[in-house]
PDB file of N, CA and C in Angstrom:
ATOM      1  N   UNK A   1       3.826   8.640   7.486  1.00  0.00           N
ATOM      2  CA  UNK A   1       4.737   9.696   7.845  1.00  0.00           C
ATOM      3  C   UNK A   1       5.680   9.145   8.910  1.00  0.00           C
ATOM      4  N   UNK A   2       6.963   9.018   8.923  1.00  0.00           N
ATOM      5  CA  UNK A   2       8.153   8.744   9.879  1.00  0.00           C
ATOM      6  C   UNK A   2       8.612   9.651  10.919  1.00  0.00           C
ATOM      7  N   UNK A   3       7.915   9.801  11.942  1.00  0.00           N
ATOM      8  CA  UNK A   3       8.528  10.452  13.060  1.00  0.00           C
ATOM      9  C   UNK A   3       9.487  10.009  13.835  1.00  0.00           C
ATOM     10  N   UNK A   4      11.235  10.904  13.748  1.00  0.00           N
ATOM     11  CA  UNK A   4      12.293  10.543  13.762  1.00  0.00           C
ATOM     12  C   UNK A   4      12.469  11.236  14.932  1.00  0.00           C
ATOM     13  N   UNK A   5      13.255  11.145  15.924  1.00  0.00           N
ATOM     14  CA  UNK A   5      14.155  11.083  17.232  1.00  0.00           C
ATOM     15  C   UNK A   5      15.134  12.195  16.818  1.00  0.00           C
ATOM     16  N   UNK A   6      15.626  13.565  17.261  1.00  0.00           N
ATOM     17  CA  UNK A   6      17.030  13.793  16.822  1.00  0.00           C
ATOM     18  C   UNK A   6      18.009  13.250  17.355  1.00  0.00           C
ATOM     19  N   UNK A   7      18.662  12.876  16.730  1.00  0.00           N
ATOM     20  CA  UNK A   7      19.843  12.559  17.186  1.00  0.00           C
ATOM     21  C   UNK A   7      20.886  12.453  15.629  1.00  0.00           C
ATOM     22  N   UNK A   8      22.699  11.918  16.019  1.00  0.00           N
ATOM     23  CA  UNK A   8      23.076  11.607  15.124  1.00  0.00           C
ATOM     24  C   UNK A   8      23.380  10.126  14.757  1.00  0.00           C
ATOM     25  N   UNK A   9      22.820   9.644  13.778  1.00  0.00           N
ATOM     26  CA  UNK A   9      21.901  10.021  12.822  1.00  0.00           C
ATOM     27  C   UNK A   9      20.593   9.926  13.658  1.00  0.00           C
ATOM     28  N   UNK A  10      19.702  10.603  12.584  1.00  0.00           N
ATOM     29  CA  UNK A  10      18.289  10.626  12.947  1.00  0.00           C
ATOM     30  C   UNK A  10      17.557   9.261  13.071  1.00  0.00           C
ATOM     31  N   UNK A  11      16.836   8.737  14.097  1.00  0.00           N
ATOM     32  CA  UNK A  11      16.546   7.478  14.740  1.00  0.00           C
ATOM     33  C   UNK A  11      14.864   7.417  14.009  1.00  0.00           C
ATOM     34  N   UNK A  12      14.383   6.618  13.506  1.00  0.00           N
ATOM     35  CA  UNK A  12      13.175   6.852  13.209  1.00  0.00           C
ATOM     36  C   UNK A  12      12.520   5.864  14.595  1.00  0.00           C
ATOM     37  N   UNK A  13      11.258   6.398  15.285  1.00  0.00           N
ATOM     38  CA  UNK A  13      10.833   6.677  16.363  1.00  0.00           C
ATOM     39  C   UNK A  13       9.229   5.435  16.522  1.00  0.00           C
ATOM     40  N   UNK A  14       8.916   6.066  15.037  1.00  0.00           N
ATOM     41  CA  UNK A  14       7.580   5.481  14.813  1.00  0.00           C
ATOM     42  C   UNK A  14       7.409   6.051  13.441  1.00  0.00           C
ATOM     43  N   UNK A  15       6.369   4.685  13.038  1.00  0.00           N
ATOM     44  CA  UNK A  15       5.441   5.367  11.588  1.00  0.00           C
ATOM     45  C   UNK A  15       4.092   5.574  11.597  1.00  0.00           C
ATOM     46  N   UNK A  16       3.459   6.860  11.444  1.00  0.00           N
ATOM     47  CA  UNK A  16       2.040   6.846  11.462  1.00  0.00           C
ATOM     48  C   UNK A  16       1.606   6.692  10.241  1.00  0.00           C
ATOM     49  N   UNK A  17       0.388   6.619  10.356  1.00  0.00           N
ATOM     50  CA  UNK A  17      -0.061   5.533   9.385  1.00  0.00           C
ATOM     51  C   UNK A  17      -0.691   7.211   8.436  1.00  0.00           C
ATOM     52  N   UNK A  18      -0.636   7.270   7.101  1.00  0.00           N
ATOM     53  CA  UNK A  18      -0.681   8.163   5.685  1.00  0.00           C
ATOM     54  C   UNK A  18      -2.503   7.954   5.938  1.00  0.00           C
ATOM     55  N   UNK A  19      -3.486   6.980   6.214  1.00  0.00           N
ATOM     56  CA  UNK A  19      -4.429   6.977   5.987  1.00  0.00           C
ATOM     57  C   UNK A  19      -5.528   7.321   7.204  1.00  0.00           C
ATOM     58  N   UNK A  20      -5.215   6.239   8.444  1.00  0.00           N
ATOM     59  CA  UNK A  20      -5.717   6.574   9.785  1.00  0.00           C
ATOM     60  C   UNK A  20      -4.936   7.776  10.311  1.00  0.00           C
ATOM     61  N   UNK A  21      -3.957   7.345  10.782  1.00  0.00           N
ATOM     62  CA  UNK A  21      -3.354   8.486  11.461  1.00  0.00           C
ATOM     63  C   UNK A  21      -2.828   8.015  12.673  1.00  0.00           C
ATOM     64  N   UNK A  22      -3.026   6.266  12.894  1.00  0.00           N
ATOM     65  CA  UNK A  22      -2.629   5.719  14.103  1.00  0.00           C
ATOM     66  C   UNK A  22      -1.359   5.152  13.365  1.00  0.00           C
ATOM     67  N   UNK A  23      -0.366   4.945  14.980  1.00  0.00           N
ATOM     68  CA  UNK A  23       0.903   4.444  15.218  1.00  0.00           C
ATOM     69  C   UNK A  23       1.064   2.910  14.012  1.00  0.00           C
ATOM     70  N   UNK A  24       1.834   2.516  13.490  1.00  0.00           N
ATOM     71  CA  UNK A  24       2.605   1.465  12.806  1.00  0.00           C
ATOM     72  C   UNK A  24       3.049   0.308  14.265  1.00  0.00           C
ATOM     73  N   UNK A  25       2.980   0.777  15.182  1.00  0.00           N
ATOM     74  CA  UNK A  25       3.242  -0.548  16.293  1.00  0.00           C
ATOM     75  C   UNK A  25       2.718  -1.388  16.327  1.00  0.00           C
ATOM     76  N   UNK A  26       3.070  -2.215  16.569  1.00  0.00           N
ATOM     77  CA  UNK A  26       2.350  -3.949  17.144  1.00  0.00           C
ATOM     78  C   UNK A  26       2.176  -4.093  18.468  1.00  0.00           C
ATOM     79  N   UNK A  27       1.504  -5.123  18.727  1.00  0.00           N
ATOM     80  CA  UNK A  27       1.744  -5.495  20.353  1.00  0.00           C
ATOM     81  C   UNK A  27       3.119  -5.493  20.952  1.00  0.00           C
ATOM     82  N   UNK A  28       3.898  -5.909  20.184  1.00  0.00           N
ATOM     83  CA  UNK A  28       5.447  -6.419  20.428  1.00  0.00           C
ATOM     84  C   UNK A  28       6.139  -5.069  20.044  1.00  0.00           C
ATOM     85  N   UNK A  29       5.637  -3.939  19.891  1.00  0.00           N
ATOM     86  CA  UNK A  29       6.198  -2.759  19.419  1.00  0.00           C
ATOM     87  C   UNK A  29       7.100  -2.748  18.242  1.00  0.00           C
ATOM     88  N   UNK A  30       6.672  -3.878  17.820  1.00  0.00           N
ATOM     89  CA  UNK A  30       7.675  -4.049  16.481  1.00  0.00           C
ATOM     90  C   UNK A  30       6.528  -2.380  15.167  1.00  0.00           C
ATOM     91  N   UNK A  31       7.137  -2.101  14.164  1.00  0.00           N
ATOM     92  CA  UNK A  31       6.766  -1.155  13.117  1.00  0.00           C
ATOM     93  C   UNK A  31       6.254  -2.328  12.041  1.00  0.00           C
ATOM     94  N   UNK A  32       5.188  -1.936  11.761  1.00  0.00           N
ATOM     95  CA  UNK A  32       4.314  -3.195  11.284  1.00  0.00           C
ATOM     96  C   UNK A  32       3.536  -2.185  10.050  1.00  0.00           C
ATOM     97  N   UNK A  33       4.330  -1.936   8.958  1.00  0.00           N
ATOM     98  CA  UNK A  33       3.611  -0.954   7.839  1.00  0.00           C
ATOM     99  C   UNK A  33       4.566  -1.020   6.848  1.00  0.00           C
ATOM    100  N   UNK A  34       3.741  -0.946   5.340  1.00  0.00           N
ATOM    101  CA  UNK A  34       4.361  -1.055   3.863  1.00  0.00           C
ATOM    102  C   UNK A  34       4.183   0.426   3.488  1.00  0.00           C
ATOM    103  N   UNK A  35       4.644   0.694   2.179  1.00  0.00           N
ATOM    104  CA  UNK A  35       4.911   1.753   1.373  1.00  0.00           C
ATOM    105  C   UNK A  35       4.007   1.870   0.274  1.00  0.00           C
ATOM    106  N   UNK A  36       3.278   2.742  -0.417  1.00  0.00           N
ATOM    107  CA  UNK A  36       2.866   2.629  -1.565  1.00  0.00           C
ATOM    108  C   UNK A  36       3.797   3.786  -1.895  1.00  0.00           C
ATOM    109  N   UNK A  37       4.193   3.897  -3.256  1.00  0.00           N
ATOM    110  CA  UNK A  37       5.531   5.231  -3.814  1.00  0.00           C
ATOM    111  C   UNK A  37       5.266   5.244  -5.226  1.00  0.00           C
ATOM    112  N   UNK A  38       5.159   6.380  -5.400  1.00  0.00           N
ATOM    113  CA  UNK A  38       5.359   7.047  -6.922  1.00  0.00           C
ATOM    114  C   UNK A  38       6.289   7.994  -7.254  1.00  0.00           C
ATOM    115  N   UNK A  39       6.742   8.121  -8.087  1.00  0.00           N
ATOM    116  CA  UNK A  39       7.621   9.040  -8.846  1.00  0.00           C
ATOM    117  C   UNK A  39       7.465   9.277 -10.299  1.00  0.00           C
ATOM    118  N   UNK A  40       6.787  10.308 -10.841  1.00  0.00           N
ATOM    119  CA  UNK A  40       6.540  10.997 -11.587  1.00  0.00           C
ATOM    120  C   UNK A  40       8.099  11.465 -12.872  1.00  0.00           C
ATOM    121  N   UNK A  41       7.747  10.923 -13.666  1.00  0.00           N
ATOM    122  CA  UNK A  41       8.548  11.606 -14.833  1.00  0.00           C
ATOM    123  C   UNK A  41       8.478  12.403 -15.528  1.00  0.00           C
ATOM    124  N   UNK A  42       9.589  12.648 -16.552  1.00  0.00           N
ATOM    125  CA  UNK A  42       9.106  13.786 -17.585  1.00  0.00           C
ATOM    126  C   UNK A  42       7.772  13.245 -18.816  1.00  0.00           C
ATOM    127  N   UNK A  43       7.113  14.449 -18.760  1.00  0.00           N
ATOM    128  CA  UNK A  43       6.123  14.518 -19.598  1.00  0.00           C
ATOM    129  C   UNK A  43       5.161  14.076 -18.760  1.00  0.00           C
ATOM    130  N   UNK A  44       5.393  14.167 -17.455  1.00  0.00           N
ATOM    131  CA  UNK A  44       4.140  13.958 -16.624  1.00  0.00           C
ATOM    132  C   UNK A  44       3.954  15.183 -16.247  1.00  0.00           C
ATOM    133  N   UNK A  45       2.412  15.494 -15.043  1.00  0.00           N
ATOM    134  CA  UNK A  45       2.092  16.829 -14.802  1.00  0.00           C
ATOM    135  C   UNK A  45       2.738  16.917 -13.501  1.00  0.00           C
ATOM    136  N   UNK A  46       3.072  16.097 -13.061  1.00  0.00           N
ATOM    137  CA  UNK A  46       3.715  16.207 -11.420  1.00  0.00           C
ATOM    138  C   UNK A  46       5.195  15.557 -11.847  1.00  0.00           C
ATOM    139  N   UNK A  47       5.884  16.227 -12.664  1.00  0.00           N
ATOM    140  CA  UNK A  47       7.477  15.708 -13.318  1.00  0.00           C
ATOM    141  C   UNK A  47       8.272  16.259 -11.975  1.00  0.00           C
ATOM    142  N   UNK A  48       9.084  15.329 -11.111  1.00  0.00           N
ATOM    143  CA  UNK A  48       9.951  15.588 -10.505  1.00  0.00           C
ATOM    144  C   UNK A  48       9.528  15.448  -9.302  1.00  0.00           C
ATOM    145  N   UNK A  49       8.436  14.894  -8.911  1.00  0.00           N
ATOM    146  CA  UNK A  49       7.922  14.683  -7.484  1.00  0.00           C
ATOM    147  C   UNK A  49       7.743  13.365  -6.908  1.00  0.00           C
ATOM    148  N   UNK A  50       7.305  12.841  -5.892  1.00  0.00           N
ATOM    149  CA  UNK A  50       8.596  11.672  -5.215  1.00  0.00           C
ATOM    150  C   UNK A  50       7.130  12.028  -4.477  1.00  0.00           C
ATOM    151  N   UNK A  51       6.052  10.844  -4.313  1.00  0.00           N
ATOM    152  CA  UNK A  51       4.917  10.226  -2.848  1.00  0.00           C
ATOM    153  C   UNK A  51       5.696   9.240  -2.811  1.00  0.00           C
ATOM    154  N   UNK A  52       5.265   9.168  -0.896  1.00  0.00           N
ATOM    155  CA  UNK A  52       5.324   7.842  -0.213  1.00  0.00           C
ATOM    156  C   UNK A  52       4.414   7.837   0.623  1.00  0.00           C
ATOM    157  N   UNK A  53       3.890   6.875   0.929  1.00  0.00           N
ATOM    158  CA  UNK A  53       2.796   6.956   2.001  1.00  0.00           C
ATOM    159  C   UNK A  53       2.507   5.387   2.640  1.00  0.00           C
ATOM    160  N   UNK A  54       2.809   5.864   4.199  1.00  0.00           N
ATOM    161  CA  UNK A  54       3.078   4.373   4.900  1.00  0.00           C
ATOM    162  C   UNK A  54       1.427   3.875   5.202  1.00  0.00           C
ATOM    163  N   UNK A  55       1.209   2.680   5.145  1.00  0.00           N
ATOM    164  CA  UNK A  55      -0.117   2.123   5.074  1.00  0.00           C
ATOM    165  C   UNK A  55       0.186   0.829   6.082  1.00  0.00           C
ATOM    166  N   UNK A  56      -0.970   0.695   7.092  1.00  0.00           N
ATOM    167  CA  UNK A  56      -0.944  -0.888   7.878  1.00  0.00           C
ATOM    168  C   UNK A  56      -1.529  -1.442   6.321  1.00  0.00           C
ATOM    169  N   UNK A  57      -1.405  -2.799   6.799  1.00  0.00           N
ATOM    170  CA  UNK A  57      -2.337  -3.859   6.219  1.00  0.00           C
ATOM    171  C   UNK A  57      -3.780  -3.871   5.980  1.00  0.00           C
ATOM    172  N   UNK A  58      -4.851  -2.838   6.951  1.00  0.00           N
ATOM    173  CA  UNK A  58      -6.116  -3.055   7.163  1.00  0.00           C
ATOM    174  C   UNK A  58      -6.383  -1.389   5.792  1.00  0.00           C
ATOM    175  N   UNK A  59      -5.479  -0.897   5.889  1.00  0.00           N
ATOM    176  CA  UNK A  59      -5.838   0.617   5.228  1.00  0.00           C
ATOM    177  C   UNK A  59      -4.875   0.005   3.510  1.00  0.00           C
ATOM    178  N   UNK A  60      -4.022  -0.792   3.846  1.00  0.00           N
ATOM    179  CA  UNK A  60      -3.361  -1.340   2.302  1.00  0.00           C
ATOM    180  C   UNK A  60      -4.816  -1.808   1.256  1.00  0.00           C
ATOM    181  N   UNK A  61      -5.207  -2.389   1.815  1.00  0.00           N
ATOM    182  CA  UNK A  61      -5.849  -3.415   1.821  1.00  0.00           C
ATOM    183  C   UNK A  61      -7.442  -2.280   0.930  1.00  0.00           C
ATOM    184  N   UNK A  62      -7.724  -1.823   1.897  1.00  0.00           N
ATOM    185  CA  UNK A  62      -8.915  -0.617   1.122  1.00  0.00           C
ATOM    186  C   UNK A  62      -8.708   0.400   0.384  1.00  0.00           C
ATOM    187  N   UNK A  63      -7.305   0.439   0.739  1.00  0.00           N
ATOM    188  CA  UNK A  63      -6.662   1.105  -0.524  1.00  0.00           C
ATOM    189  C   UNK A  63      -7.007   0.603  -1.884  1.00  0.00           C
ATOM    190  N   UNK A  64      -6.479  -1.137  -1.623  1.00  0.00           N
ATOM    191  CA  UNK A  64      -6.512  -1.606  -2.991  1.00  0.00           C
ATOM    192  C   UNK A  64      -8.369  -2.024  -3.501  1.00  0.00           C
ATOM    193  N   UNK A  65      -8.747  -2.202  -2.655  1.00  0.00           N
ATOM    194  CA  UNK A  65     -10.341  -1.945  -2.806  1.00  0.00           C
ATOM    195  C   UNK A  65     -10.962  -0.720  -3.489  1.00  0.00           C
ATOM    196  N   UNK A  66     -10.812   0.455  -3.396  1.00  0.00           N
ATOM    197  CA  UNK A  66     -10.940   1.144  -3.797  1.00  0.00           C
ATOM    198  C   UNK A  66     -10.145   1.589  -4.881  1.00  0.00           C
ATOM    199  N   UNK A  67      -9.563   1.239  -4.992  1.00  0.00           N
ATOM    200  CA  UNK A  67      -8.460   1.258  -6.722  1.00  0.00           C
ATOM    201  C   UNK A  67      -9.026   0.115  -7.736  1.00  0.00           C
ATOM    202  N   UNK A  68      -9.348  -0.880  -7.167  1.00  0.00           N
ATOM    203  CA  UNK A  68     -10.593  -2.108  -8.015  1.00  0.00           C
ATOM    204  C   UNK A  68     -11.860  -1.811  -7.792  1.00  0.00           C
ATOM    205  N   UNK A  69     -12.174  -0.730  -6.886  1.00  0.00           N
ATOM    206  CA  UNK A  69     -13.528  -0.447  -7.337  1.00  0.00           C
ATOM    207  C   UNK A  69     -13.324   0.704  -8.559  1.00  0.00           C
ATOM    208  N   UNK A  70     -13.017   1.486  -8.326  1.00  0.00           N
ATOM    209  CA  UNK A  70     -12.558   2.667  -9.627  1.00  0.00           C
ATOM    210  C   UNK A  70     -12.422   1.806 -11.079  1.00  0.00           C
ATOM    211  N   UNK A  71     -11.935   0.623 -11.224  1.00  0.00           N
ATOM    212  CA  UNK A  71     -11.680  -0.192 -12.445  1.00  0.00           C
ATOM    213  C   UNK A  71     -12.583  -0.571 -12.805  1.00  0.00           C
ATOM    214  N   UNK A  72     -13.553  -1.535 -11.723  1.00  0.00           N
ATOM    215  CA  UNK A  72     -14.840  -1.879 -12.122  1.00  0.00           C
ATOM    216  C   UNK A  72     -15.480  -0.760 -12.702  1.00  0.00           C
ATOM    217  N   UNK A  73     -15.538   0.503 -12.150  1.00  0.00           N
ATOM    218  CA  UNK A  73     -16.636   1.146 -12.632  1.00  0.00           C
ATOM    219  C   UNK A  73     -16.157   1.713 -13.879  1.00  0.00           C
ATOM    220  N   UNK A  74     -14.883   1.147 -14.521  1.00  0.00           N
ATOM    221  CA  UNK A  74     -14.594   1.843 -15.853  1.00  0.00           C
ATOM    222  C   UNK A  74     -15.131   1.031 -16.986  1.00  0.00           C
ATOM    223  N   UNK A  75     -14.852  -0.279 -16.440  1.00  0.00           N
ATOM    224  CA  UNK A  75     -15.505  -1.310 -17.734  1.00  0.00           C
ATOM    225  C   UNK A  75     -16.744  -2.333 -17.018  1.00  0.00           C
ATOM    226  N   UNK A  76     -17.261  -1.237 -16.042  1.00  0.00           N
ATOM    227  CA  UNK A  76     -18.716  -2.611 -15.938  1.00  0.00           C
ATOM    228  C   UNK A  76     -19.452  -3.491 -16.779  1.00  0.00           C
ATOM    229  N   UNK A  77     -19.267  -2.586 -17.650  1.00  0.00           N
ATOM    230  CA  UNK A  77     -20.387  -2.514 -18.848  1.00  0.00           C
ATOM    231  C   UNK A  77     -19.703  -3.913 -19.966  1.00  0.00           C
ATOM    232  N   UNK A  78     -18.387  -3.891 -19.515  1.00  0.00           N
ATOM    233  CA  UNK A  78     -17.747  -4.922 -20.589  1.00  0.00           C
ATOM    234  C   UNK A  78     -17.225  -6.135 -20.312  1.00  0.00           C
ATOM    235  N   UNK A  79     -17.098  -7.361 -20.949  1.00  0.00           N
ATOM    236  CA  UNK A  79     -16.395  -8.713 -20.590  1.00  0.00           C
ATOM    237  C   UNK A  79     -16.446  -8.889 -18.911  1.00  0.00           C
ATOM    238  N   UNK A  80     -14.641  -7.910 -18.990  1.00  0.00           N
ATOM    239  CA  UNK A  80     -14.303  -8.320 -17.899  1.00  0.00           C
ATOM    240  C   UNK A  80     -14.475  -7.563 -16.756  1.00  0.00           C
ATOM    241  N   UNK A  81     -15.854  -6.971 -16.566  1.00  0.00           N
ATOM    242  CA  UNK A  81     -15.988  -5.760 -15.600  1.00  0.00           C
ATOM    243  C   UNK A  81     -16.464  -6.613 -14.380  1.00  0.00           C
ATOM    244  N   UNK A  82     -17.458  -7.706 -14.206  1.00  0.00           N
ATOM    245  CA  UNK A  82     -17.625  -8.676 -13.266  1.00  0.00           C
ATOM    246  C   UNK A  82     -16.093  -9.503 -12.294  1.00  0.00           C
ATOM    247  N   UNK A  83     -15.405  -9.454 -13.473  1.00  0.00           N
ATOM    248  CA  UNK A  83     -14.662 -10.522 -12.657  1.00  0.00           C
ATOM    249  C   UNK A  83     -13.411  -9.998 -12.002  1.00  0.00           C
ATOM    250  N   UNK A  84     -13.755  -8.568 -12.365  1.00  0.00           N
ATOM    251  CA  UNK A  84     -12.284  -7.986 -11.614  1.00  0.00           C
ATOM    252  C   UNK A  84     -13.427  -7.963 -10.410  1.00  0.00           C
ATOM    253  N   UNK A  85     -14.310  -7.754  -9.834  1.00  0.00           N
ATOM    254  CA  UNK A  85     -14.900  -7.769  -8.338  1.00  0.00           C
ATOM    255  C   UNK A  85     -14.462  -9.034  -7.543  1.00  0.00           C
ATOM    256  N   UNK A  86     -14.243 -10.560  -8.248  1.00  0.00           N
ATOM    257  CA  UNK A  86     -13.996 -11.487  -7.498  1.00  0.00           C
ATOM    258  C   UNK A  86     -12.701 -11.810  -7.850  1.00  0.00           C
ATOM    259  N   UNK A  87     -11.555 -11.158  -8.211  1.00  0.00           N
ATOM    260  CA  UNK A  87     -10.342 -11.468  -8.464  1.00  0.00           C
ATOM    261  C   UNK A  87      -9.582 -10.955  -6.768  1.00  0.00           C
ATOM    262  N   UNK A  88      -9.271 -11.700  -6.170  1.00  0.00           N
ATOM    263  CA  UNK A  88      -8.533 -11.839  -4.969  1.00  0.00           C
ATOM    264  C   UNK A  88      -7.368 -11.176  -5.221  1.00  0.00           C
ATOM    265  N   UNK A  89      -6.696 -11.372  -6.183  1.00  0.00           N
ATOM    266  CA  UNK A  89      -5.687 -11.126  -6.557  1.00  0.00           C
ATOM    267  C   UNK A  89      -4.673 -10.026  -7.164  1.00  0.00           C
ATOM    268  N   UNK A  90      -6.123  -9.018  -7.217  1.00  0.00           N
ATOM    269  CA  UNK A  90      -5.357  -7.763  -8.411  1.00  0.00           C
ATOM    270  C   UNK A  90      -4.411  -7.111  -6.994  1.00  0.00           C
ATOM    271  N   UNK A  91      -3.810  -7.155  -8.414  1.00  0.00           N
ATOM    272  CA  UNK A  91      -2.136  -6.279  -8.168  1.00  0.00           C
ATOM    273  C   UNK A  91      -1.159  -6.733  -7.643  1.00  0.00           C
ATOM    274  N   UNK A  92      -1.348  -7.932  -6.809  1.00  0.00           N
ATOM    275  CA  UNK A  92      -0.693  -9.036  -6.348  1.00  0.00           C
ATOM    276  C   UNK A  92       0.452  -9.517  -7.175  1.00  0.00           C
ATOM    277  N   UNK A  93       1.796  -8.984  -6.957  1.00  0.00           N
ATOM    278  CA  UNK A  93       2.636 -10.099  -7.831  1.00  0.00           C
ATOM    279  C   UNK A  93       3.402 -11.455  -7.372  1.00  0.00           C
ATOM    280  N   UNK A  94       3.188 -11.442  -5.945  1.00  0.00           N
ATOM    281  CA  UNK A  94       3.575 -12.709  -5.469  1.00  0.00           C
ATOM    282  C   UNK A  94       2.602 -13.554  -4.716  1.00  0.00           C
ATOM    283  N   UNK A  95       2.636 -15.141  -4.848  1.00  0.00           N
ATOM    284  CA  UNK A  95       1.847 -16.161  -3.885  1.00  0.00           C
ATOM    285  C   UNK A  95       1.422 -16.269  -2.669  1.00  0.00           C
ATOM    286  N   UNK A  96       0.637 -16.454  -1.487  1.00  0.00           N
ATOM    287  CA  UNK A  96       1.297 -16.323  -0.410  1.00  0.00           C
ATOM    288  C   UNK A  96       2.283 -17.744  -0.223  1.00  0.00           C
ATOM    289  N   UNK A  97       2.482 -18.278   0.785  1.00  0.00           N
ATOM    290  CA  UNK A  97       3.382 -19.586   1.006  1.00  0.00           C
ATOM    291  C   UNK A  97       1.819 -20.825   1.100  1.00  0.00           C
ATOM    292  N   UNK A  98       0.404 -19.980   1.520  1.00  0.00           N
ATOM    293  CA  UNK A  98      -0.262 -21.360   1.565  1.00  0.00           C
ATOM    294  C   UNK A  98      -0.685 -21.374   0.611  1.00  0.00           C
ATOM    295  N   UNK A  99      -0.156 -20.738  -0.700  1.00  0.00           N
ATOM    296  CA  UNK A  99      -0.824 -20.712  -1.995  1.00  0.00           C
ATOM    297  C   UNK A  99       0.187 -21.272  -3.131  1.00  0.00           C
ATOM    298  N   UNK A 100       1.431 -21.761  -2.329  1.00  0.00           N
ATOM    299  CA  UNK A 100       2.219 -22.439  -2.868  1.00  0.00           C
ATOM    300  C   UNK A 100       3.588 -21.422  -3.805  1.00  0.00           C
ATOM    301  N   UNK A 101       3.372 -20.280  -3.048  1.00  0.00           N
ATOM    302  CA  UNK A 101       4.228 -19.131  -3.369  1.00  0.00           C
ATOM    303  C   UNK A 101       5.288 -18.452  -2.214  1.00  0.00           C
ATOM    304  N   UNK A 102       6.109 -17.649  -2.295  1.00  0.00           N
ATOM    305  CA  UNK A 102       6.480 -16.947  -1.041  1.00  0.00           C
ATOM    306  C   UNK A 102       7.180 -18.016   0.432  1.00  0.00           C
ATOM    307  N   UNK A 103       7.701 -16.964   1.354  1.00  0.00           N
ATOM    308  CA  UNK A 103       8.108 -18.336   2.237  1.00  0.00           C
ATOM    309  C   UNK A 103       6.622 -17.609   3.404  1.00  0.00           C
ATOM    310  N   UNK A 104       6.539 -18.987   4.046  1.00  0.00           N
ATOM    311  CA  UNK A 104       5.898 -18.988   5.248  1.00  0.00           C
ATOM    312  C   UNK A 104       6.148 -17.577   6.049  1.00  0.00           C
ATOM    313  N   UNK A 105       4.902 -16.625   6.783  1.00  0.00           N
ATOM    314  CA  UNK A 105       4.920 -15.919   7.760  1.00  0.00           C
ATOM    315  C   UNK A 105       5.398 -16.088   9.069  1.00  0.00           C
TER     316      UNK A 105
END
């Protein structure tokens, strides 16, 4: 959630975090948080509605844990139900830089 300053224009202030509920700051007070976003189309049941929800890294992160645990438990039973548990990688579409992807942090 973006808590904005009034002013003109509106100053965004800080981001709290969609999952904890703590500040997006850093030590350096820099805003240190990603987006997960959906938007719903027609012939969907939520047609015309617009989530966003700001996430640190530590709540991204169990987010996506818990979205690969939900998978596992759809196909345990099959092939590839083991190896989505040790796949580092789901959902990941880019390298990091020490993985020979991406630029350096």
């Amino acid at each position: 959630m973006k808590v904005a300053q009034a002013s003109e224009p509106d100053v965004i202030v800080d981001v709290v975090r969609d999952v904890c509920g703590m500040s997006t700051r850093d030590r350096e007070a820099k805003l240190q948080y990603r987006t997960m976003h959906a938007s719903w189309g027609e012939g969907s049941a939520h047609c015309g509605e617009d989530y966003e929800l700001h996430l640190c890294e530590r709540c991204f992160f169990s987010q996506v844990a818990e979205m690969k645990r939900a998978r596992w438990l759809a196909v345990m039973f099959d092939e590839e139900g083991n190896a989505i548990l040790v796949d580092d990688a789901y959902g990941r579409v880019t390298k990091s830089a020490k993985e020979g992807g991406g630029e350096p942090c």
